[in-house]
C-alpha atoms as a PDB file:
ATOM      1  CA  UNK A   1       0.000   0.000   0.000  1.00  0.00           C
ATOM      2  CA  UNK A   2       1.129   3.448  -0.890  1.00  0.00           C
ATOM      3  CA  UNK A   3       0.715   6.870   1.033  1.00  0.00           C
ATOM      4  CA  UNK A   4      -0.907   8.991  -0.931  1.00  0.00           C
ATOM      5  CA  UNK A   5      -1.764  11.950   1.121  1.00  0.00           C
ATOM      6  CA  UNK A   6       1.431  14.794   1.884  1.00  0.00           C
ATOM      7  CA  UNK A   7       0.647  17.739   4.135  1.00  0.00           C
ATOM      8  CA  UNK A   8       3.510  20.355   3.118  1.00  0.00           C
ATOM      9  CA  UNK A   9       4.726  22.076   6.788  1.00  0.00           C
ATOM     10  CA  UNK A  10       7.611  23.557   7.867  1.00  0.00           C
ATOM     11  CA  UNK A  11       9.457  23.835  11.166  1.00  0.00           C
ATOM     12  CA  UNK A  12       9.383  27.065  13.050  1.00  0.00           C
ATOM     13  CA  UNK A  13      11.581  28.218  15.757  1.00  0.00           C
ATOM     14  CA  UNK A  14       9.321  30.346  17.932  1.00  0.00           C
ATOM     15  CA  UNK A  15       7.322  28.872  20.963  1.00  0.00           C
ATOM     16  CA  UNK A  16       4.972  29.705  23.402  1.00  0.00           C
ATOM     17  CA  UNK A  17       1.574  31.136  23.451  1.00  0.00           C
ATOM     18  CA  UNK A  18       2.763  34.369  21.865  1.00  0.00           C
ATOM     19  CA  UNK A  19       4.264  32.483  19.139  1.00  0.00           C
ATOM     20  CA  UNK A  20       1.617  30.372  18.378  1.00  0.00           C
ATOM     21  CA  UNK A  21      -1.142  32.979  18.210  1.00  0.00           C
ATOM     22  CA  UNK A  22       0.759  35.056  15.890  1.00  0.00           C
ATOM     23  CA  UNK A  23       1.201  31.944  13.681  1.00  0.00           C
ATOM     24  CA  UNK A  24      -2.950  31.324  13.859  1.00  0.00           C
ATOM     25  CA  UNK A  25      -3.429  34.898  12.350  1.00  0.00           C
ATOM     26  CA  UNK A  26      -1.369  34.408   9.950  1.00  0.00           C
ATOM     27  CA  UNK A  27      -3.774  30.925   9.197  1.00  0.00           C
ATOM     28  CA  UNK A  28      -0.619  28.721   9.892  1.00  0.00           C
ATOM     29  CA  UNK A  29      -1.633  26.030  12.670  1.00  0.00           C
ATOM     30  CA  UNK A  30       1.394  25.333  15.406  1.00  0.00           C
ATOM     31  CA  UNK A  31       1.984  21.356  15.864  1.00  0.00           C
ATOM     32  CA  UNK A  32       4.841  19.077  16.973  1.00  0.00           C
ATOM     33  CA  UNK A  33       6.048  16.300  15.137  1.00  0.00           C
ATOM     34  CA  UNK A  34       7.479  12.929  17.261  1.00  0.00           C
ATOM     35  CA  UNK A  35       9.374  11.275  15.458  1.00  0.00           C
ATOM     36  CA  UNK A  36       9.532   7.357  16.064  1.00  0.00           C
ATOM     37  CA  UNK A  37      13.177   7.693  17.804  1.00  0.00           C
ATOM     38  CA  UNK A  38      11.503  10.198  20.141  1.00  0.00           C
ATOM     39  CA  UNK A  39      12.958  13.451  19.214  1.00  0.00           C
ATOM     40  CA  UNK A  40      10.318  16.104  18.729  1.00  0.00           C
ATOM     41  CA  UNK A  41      10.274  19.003  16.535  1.00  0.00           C
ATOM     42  CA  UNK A  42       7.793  21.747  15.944  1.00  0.00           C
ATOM     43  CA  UNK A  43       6.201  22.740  12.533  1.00  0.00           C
ATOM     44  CA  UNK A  44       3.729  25.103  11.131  1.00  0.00           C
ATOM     45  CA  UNK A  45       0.990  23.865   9.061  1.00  0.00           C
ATOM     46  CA  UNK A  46      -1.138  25.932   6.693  1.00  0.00           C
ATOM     47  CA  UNK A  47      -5.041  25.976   8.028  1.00  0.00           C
ATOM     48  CA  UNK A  48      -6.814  25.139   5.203  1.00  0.00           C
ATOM     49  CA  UNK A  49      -5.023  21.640   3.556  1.00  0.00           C
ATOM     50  CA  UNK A  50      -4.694  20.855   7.155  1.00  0.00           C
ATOM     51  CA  UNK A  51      -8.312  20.745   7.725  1.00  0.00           C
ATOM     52  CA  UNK A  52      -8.807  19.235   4.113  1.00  0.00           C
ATOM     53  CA  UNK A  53      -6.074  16.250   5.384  1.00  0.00           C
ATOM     54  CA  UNK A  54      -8.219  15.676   8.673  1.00  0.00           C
ATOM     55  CA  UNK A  55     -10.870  15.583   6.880  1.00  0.00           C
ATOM     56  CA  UNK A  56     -10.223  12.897   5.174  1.00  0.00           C
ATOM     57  CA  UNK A  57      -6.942  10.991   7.149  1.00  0.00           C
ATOM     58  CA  UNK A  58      -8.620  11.466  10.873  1.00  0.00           C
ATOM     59  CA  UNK A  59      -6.693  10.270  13.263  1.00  0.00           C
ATOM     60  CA  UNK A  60      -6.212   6.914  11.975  1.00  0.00           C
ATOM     61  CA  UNK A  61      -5.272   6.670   8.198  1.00  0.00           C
ATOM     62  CA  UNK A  62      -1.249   7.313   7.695  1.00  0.00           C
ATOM     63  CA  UNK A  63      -0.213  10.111   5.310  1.00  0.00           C
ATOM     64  CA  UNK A  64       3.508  11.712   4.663  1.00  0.00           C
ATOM     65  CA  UNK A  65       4.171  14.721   6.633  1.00  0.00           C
ATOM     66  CA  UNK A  66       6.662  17.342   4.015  1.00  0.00           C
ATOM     67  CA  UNK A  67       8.914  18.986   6.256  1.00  0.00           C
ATOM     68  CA  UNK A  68      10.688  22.156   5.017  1.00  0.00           C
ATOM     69  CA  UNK A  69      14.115  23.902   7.080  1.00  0.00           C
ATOM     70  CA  UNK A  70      15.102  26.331   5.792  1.00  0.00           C
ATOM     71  CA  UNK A  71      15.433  24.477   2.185  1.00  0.00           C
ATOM     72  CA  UNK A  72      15.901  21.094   3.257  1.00  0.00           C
ATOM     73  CA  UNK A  73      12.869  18.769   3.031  1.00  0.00           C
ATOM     74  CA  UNK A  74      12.459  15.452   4.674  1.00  0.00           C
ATOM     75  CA  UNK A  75       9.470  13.376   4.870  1.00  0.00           C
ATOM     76  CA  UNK A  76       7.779  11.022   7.421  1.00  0.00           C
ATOM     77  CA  UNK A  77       5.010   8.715   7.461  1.00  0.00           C
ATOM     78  CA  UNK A  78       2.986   9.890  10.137  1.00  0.00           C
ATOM     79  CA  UNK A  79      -1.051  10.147  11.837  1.00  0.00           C
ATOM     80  CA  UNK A  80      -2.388  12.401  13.915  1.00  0.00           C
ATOM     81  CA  UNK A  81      -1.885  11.937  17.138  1.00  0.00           C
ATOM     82  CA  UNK A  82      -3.656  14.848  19.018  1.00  0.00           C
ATOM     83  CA  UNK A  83      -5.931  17.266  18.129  1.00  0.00           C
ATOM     84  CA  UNK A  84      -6.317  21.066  20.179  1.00  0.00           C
ATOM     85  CA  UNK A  85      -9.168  23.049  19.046  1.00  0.00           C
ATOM     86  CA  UNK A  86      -9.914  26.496  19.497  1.00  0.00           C
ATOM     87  CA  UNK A  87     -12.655  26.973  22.854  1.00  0.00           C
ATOM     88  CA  UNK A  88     -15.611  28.130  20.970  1.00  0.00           C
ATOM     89  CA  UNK A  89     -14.306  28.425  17.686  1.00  0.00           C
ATOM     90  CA  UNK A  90     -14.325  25.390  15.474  1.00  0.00           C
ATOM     91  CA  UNK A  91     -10.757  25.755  14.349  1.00  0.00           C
ATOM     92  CA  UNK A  92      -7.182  24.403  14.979  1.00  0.00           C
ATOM     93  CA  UNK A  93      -5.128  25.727  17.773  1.00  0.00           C
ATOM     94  CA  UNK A  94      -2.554  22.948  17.622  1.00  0.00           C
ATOM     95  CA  UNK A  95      -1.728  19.499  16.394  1.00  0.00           C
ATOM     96  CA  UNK A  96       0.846  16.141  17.452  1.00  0.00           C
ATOM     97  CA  UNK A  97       2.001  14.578  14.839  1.00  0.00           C
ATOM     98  CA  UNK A  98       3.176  10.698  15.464  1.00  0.00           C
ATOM     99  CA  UNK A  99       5.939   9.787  13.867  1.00  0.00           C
ATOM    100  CA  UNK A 100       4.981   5.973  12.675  1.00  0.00           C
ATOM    101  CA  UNK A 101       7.158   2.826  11.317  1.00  0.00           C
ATOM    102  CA  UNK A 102       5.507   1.401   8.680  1.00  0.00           C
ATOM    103  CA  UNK A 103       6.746  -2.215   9.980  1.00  0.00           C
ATOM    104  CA  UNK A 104       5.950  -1.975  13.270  1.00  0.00           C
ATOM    105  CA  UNK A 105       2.584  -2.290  14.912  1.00  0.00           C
ATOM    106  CA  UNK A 106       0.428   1.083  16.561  1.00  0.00           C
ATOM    107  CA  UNK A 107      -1.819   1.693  18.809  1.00  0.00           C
ATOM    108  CA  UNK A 108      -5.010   3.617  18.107  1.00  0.00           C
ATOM    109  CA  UNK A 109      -8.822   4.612  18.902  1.00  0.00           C
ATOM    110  CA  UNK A 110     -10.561   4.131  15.887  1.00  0.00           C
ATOM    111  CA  UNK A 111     -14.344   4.956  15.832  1.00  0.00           C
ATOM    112  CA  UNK A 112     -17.234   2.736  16.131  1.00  0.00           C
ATOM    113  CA  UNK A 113     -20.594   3.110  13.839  1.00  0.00           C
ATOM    114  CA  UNK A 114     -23.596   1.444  13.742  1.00  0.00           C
ATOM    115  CA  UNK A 115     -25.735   0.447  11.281  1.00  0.00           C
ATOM    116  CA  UNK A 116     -29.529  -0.708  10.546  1.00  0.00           C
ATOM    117  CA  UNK A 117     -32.354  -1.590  12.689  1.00  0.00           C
ATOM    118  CA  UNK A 118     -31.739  -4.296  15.125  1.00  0.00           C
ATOM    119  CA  UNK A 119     -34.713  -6.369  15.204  1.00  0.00           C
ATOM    120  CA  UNK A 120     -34.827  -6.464  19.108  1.00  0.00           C
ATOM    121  CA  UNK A 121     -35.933  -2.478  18.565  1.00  0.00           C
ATOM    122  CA  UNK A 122     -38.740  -3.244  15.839  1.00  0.00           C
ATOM    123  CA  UNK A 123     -40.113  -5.592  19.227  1.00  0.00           C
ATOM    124  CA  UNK A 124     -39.823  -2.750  21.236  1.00  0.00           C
ATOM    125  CA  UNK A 125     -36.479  -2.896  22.799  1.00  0.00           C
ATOM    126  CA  UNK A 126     -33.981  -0.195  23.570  1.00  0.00           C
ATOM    127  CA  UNK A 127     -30.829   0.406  22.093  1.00  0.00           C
ATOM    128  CA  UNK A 128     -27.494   1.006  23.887  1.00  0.00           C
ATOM    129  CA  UNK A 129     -24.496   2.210  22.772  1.00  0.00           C
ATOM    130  CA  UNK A 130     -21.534   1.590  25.066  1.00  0.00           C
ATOM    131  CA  UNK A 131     -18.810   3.010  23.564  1.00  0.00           C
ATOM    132  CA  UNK A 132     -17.858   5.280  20.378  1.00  0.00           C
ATOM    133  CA  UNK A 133     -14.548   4.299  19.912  1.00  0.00           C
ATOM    134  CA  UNK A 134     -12.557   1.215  20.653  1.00  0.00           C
ATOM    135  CA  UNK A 135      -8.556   0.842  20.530  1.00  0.00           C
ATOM    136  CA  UNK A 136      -6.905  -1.037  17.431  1.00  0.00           C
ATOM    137  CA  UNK A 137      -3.367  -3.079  16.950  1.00  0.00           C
ATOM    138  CA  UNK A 138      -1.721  -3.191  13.849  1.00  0.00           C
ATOM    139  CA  UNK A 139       0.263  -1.866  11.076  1.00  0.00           C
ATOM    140  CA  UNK A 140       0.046   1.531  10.390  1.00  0.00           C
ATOM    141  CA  UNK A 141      -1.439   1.060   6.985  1.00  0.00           C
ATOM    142  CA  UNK A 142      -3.439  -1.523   7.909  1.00  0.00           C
ATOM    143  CA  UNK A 143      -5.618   0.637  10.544  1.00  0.00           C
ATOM    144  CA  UNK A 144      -8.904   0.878   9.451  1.00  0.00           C
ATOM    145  CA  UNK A 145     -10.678   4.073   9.261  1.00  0.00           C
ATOM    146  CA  UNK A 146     -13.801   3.250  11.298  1.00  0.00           C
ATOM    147  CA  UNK A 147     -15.143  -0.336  12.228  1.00  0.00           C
ATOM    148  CA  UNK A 148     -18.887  -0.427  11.437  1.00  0.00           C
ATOM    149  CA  UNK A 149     -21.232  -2.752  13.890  1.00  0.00           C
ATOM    150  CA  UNK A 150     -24.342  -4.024  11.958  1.00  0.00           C
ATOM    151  CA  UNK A 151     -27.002  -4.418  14.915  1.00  0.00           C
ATOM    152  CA  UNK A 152     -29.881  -5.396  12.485  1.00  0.00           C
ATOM    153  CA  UNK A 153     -29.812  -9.129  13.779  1.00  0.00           C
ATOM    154  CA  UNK A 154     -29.885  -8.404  17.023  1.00  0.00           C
ATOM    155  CA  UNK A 155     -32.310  -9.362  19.643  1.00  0.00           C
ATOM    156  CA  UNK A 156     -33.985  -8.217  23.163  1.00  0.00           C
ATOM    157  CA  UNK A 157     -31.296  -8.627  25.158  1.00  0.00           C
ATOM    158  CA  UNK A 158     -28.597  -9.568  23.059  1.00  0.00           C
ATOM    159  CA  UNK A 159     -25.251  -7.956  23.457  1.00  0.00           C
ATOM    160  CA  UNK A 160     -21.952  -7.910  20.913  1.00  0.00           C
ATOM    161  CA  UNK A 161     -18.887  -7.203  23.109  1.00  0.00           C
ATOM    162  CA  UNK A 162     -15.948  -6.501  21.737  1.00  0.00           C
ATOM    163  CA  UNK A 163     -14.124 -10.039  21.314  1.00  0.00           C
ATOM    164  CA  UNK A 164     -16.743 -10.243  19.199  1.00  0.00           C
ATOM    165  CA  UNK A 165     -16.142  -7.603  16.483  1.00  0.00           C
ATOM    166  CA  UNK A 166     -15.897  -8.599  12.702  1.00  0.00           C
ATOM    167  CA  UNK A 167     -11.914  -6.809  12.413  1.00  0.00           C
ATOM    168  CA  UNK A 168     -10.034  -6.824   8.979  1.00  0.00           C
ATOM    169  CA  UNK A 169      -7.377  -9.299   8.304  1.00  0.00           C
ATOM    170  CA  UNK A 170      -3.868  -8.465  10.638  1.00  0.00           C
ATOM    171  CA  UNK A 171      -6.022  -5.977  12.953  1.00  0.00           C
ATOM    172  CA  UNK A 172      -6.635  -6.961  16.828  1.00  0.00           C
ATOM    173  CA  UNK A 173      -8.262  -5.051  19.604  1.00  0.00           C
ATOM    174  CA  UNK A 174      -6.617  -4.328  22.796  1.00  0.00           C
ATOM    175  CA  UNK A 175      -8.706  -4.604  26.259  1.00  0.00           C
ATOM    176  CA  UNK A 176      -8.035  -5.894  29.373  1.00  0.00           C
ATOM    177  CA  UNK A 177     -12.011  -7.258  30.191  1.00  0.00           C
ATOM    178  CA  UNK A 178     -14.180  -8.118  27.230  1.00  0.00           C
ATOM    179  CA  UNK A 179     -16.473  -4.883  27.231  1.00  0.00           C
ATOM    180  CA  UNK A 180     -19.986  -4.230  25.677  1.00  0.00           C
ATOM    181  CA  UNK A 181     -19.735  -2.488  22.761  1.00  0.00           C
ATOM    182  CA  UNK A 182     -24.090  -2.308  22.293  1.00  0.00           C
ATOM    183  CA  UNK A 183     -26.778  -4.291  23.879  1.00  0.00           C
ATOM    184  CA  UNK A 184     -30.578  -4.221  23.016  1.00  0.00           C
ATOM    185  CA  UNK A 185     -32.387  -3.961  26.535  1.00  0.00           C
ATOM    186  CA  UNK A 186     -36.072  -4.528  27.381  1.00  0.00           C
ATOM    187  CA  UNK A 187     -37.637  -1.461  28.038  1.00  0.00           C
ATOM    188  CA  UNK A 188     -37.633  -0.748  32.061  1.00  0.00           C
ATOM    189  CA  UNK A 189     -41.486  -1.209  32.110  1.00  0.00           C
ATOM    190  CA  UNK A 190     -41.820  -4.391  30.255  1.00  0.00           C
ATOM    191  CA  UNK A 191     -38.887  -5.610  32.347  1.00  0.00           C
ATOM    192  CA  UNK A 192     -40.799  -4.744  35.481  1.00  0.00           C
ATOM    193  CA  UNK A 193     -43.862  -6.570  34.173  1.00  0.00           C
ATOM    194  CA  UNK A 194     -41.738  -9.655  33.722  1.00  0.00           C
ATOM    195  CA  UNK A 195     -40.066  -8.952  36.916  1.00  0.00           C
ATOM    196  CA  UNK A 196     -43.738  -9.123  38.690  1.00  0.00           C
ATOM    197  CA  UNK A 197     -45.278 -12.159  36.696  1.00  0.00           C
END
């Protein structure tokens, strides 16, 4: 698999809030990079392919990062590691960059969506989402962007945890417990009846 995403930065010298808020008027984004030997170096981004890279990459797809000194570019396979954003506005303030080996496995939250109409619901159940995210093992190009949960065969009171989840090939979750990811519940007044029959 190739990378075909580049985001074009380059490093700046200046730091500190001062710094940084001159660089957002000027529409360039402050970030660090961490590279995978652990050094750490801080780059500018321009706003707008930035937010056109997110977009699309998230936090989990891996794309080169361009970066310019002075001249001299270098590039590194990287993904997004944090995100800041501004307190009311919806914009940037700052953004990690992860440094990734393409040979070596990663870490990451990748989201969780759900699909259809579980048929526990059409009988009147309730359904429960547990969580929106769940954390991922494997190659950096192999991460997938989301993992989608079909609930559309699912009954009253049926539950998919997450040793359960369908994952693509060379892709494993990491937990400690084997957590609900969605259940379909009886509703609290039906249960109730049951409870008093």
């Amino acid at each position: 698999m190739n990378i075909e995403k580049t985001l074009s930065v380059q490093k700046r010298e200046g730091s500190g809030k001062g710094a940084s808020g001159r660089l957002r008027t000027e529409n360039l984004i402050p970030g660090v990079f961490y590279t995978a030997k652990g050094e750490n170096i801080s780059v500018q981004a321009p706003a707008l392919p930035l937010e056109k890279l997110y977009a699309e990459a998230g936090r989990t797809s891996v794309f080169n990062l361009e970066i310019d000194d002075n001249g001299q570019k270098t590039v590194h396979p990287v993904i997004i590691w944090d995100v800041q954003y501004h307190p009311y506005k919806k914009v940037f303030c700052h953004i990690d960059y992860y440094g990734v080996d393409l040979d070596k496995p990663v870490t990451v939250d990748v989201p969780v969506e759900f699909v259809g109409v579980s048929r526990g619901v059409k009988l009147g159940g309730q359904l429960e989402t547990y969580r929106e995210v769940v954390r991922l093992s494997s190659k950096p190009l192999d991460v997938p962007k989301k993992i989608v949960v079909d609930v559309t065969p699912m009954d009253i009171n049926a539950t998919i945890y997450v040793a359960d989840l369908q994952l693509p090939e060379n892709v494993k979750a990491v937990y400690d417990r084997n957590f609900a990811i969605v259940s379909v519940l009886a509703k609290a007044k039906d249960a109730a009846e049951e409870a008093a029959e």
